[in-house]
PDB file of N, CA and C in Angstrom:
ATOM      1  N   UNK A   1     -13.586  -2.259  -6.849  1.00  0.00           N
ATOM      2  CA  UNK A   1     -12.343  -2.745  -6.290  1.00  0.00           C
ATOM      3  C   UNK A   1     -12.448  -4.255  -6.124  1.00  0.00           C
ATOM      4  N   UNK A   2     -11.337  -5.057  -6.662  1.00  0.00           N
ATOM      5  CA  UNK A   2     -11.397  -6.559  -6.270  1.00  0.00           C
ATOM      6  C   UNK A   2     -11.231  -6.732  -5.057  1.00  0.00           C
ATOM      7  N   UNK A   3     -11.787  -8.216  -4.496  1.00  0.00           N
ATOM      8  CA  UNK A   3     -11.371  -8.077  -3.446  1.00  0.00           C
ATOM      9  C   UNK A   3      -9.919  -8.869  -2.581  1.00  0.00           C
ATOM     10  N   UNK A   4      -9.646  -7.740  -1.825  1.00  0.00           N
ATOM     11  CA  UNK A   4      -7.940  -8.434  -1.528  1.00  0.00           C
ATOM     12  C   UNK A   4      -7.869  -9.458  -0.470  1.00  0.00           C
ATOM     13  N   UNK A   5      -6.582  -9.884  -0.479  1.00  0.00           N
ATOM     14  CA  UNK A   5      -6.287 -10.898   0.281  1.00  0.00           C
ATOM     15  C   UNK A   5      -5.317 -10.467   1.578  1.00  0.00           C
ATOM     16  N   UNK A   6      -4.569  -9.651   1.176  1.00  0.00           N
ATOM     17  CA  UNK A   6      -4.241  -8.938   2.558  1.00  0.00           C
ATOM     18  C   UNK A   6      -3.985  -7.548   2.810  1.00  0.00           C
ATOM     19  N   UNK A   7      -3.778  -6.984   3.517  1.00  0.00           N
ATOM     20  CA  UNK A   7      -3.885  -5.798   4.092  1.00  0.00           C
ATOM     21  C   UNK A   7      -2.943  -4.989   2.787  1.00  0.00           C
ATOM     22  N   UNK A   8      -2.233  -5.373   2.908  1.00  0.00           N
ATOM     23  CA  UNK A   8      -1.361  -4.563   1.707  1.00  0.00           C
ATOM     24  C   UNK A   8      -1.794  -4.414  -0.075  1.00  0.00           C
ATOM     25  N   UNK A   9      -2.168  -5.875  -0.447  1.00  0.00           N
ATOM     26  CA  UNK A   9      -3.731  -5.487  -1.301  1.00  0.00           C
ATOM     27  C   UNK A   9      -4.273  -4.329  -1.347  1.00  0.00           C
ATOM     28  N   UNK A  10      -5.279  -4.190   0.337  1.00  0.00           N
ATOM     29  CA  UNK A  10      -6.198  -3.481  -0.077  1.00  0.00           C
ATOM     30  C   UNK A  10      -5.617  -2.155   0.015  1.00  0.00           C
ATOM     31  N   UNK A  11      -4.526  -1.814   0.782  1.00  0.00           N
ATOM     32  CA  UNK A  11      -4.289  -0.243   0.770  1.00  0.00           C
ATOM     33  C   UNK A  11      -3.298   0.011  -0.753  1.00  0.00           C
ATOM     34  N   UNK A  12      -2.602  -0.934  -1.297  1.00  0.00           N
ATOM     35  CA  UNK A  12      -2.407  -0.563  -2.460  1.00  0.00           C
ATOM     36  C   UNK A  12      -3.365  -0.169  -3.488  1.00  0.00           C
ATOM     37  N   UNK A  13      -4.706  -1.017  -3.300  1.00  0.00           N
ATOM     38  CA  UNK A  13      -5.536  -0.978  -4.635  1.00  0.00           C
ATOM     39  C   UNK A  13      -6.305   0.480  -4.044  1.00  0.00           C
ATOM     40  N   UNK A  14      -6.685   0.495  -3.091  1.00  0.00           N
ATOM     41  CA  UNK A  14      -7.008   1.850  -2.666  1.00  0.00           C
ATOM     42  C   UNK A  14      -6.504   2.898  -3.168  1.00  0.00           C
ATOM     43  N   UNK A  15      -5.268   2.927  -2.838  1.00  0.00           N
ATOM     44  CA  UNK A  15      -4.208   3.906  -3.387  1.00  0.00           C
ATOM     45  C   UNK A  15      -4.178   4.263  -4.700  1.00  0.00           C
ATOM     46  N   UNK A  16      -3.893   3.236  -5.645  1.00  0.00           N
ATOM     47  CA  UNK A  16      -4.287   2.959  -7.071  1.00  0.00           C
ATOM     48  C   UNK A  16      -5.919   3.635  -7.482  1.00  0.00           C
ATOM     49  N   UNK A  17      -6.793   3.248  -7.043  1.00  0.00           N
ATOM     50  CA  UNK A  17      -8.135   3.950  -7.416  1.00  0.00           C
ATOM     51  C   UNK A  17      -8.210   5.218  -6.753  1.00  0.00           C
ATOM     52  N   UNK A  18      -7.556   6.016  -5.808  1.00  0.00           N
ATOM     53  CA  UNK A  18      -7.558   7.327  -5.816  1.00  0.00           C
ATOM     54  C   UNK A  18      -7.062   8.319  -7.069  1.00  0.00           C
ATOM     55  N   UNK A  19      -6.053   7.674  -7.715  1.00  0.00           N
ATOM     56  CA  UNK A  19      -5.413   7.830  -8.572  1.00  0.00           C
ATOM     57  C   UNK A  19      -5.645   7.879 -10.130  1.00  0.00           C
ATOM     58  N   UNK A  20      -5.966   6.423 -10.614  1.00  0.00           N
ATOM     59  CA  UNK A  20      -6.469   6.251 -11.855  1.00  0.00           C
ATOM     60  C   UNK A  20      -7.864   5.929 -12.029  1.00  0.00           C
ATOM     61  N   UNK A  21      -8.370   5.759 -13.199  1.00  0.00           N
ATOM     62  CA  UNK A  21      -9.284   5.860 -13.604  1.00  0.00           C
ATOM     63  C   UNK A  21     -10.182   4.001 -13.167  1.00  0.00           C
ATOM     64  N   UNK A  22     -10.856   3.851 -13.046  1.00  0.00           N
ATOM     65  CA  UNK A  22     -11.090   2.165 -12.711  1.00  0.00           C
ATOM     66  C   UNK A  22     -11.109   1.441 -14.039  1.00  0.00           C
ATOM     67  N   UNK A  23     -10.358   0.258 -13.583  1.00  0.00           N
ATOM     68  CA  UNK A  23     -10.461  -0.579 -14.729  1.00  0.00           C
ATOM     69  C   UNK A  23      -9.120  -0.292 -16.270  1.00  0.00           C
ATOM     70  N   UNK A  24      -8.481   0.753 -15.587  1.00  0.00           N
ATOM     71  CA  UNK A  24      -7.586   1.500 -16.782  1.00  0.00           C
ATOM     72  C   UNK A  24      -6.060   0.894 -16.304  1.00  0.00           C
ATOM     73  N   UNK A  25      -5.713  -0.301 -14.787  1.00  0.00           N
ATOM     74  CA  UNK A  25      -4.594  -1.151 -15.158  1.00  0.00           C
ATOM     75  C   UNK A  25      -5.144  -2.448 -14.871  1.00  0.00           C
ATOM     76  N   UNK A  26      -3.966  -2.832 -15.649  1.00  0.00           N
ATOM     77  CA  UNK A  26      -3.881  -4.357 -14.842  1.00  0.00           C
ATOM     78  C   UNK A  26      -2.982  -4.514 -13.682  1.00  0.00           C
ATOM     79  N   UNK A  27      -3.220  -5.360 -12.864  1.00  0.00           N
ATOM     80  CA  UNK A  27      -2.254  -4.889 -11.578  1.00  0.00           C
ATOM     81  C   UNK A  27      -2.552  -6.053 -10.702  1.00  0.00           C
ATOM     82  N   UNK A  28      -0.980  -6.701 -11.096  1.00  0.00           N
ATOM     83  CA  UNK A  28      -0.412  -8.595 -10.393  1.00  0.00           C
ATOM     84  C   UNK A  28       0.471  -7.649  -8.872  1.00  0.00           C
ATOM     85  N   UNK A  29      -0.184  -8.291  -7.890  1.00  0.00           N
ATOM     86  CA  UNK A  29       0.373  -8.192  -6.813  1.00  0.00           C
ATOM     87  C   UNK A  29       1.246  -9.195  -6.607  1.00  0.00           C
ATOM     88  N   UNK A  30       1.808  -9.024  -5.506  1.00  0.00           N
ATOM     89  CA  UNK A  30       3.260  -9.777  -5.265  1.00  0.00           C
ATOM     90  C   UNK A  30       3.615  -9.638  -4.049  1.00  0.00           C
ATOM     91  N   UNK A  31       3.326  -9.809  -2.959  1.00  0.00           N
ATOM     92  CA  UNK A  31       3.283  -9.598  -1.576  1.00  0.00           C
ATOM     93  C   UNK A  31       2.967  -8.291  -1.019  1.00  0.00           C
ATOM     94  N   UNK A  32       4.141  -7.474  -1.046  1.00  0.00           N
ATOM     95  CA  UNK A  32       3.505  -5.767  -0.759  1.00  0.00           C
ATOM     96  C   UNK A  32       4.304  -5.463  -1.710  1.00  0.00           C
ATOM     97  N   UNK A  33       4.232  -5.484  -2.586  1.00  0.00           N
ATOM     98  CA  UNK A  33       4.698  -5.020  -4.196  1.00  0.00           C
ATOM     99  C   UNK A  33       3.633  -5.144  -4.952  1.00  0.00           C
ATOM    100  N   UNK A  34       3.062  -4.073  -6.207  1.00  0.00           N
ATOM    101  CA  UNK A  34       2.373  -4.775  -6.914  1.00  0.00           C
ATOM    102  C   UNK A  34       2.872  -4.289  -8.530  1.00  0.00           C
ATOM    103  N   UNK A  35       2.483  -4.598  -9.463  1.00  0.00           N
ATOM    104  CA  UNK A  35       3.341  -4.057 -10.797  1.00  0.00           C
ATOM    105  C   UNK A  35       1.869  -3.688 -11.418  1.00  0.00           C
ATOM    106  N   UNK A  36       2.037  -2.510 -11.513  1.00  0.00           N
ATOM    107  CA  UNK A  36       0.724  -1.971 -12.707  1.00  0.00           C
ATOM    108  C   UNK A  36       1.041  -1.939 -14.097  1.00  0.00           C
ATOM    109  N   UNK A  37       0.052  -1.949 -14.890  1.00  0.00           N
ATOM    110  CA  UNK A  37       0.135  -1.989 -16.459  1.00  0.00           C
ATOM    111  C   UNK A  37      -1.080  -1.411 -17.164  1.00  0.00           C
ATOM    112  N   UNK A  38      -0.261   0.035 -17.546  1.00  0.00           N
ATOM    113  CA  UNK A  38      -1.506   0.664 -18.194  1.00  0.00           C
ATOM    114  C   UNK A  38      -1.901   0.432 -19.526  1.00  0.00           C
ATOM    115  N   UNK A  39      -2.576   1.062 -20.040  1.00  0.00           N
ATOM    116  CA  UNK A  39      -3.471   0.093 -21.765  1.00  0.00           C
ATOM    117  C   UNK A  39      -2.089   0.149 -22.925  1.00  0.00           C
ATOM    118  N   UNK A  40      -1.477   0.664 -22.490  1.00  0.00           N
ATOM    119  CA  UNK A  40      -0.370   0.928 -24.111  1.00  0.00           C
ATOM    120  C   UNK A  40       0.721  -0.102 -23.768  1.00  0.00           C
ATOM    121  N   UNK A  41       0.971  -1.112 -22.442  1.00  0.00           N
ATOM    122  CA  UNK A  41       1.698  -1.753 -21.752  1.00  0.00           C
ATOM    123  C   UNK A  41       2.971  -0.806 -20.817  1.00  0.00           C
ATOM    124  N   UNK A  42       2.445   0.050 -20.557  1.00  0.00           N
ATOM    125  CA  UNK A  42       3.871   0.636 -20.133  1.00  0.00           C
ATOM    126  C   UNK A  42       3.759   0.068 -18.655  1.00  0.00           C
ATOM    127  N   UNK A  43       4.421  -0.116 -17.617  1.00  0.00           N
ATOM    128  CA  UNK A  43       4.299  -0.764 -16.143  1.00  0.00           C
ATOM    129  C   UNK A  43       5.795   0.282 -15.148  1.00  0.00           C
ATOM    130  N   UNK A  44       5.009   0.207 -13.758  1.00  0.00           N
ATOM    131  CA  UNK A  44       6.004   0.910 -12.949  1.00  0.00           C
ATOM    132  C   UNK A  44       5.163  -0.256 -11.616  1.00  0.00           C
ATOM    133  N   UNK A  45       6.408  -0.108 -10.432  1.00  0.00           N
ATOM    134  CA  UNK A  45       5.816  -0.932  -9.423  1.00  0.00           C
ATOM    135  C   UNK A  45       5.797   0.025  -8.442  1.00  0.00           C
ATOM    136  N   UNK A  46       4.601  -0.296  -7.554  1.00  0.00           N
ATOM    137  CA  UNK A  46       4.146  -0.126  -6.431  1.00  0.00           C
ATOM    138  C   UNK A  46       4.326   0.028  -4.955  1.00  0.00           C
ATOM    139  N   UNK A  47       4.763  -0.176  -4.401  1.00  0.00           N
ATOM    140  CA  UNK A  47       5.067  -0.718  -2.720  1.00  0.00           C
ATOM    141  C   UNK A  47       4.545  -0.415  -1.459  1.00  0.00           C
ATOM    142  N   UNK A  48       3.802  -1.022  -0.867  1.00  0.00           N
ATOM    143  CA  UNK A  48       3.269  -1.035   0.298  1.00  0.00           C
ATOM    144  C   UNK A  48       4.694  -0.938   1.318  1.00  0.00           C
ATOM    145  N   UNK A  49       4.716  -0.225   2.402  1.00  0.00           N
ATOM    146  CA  UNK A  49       5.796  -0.085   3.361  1.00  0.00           C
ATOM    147  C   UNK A  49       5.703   0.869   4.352  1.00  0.00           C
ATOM    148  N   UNK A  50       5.681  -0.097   5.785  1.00  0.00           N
ATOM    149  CA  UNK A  50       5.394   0.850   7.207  1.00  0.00           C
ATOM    150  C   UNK A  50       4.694   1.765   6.665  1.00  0.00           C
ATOM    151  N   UNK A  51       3.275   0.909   6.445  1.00  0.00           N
ATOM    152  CA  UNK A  51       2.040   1.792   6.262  1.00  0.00           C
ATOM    153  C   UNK A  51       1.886   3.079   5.133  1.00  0.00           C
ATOM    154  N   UNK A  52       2.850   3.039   4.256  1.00  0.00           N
ATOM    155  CA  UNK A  52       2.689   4.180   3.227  1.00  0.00           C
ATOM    156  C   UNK A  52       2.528   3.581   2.144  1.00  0.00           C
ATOM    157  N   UNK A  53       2.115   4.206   0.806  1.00  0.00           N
ATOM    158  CA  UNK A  53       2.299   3.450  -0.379  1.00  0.00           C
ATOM    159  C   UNK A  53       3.071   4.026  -1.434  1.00  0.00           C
ATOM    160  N   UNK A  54       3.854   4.206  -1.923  1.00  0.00           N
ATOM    161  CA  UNK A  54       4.779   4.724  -2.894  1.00  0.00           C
ATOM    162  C   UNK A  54       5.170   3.701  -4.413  1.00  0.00           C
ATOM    163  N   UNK A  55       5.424   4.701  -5.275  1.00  0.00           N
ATOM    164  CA  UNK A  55       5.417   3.937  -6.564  1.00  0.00           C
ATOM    165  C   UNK A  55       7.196   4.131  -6.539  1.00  0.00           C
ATOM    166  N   UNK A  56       7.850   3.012  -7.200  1.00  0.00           N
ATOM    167  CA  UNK A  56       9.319   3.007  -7.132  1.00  0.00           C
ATOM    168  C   UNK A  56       9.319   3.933  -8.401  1.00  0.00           C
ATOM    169  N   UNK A  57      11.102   4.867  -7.693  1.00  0.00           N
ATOM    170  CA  UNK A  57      10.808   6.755  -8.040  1.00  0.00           C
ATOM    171  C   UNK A  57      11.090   7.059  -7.301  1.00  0.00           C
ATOM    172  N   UNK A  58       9.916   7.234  -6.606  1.00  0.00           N
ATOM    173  CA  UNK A  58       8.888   8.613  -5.963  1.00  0.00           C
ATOM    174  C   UNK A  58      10.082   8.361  -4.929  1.00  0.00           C
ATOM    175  N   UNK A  59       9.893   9.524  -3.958  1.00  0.00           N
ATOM    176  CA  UNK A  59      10.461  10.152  -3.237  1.00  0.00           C
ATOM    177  C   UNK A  59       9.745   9.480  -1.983  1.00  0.00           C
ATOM    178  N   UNK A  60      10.137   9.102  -0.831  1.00  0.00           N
ATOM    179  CA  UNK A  60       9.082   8.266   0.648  1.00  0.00           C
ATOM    180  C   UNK A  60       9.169  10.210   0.731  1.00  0.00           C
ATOM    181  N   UNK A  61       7.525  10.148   1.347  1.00  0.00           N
ATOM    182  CA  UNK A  61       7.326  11.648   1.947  1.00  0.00           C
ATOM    183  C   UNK A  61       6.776  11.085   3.199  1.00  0.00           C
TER     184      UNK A  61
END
């Protein structure tokens, strides 16, 4: 895991490595947003918010 700069960083990238494989996106943060990009370029964004993390989509559970 790189290391983050703020809190929302690290529970995104957290989130992200529960998930995928390491090293399998690229992934530009953006305050509590971050935009992933997997190897074929396809990209979906991220969001840190009142402590949850959800990919834009998804459903807040």
């Amino acid at each position: 895991m790189r290391h983050a700069s703020t809190i929302a960083e690290y529970i995104i990238q957290k989130w992200l490595d529960e998930r995928f494989r390491p090293g399998s996106l690229k992934v530009v943060f953006d305050g509590t947003t971050a935009t992933i990009i997997d190897r074929i370029g396809q990209t979906a964004t991220v969001r840190y918010e009142n402590g949850m993390v959800f990919m834009e989509g998804e459903e807040k559970l």
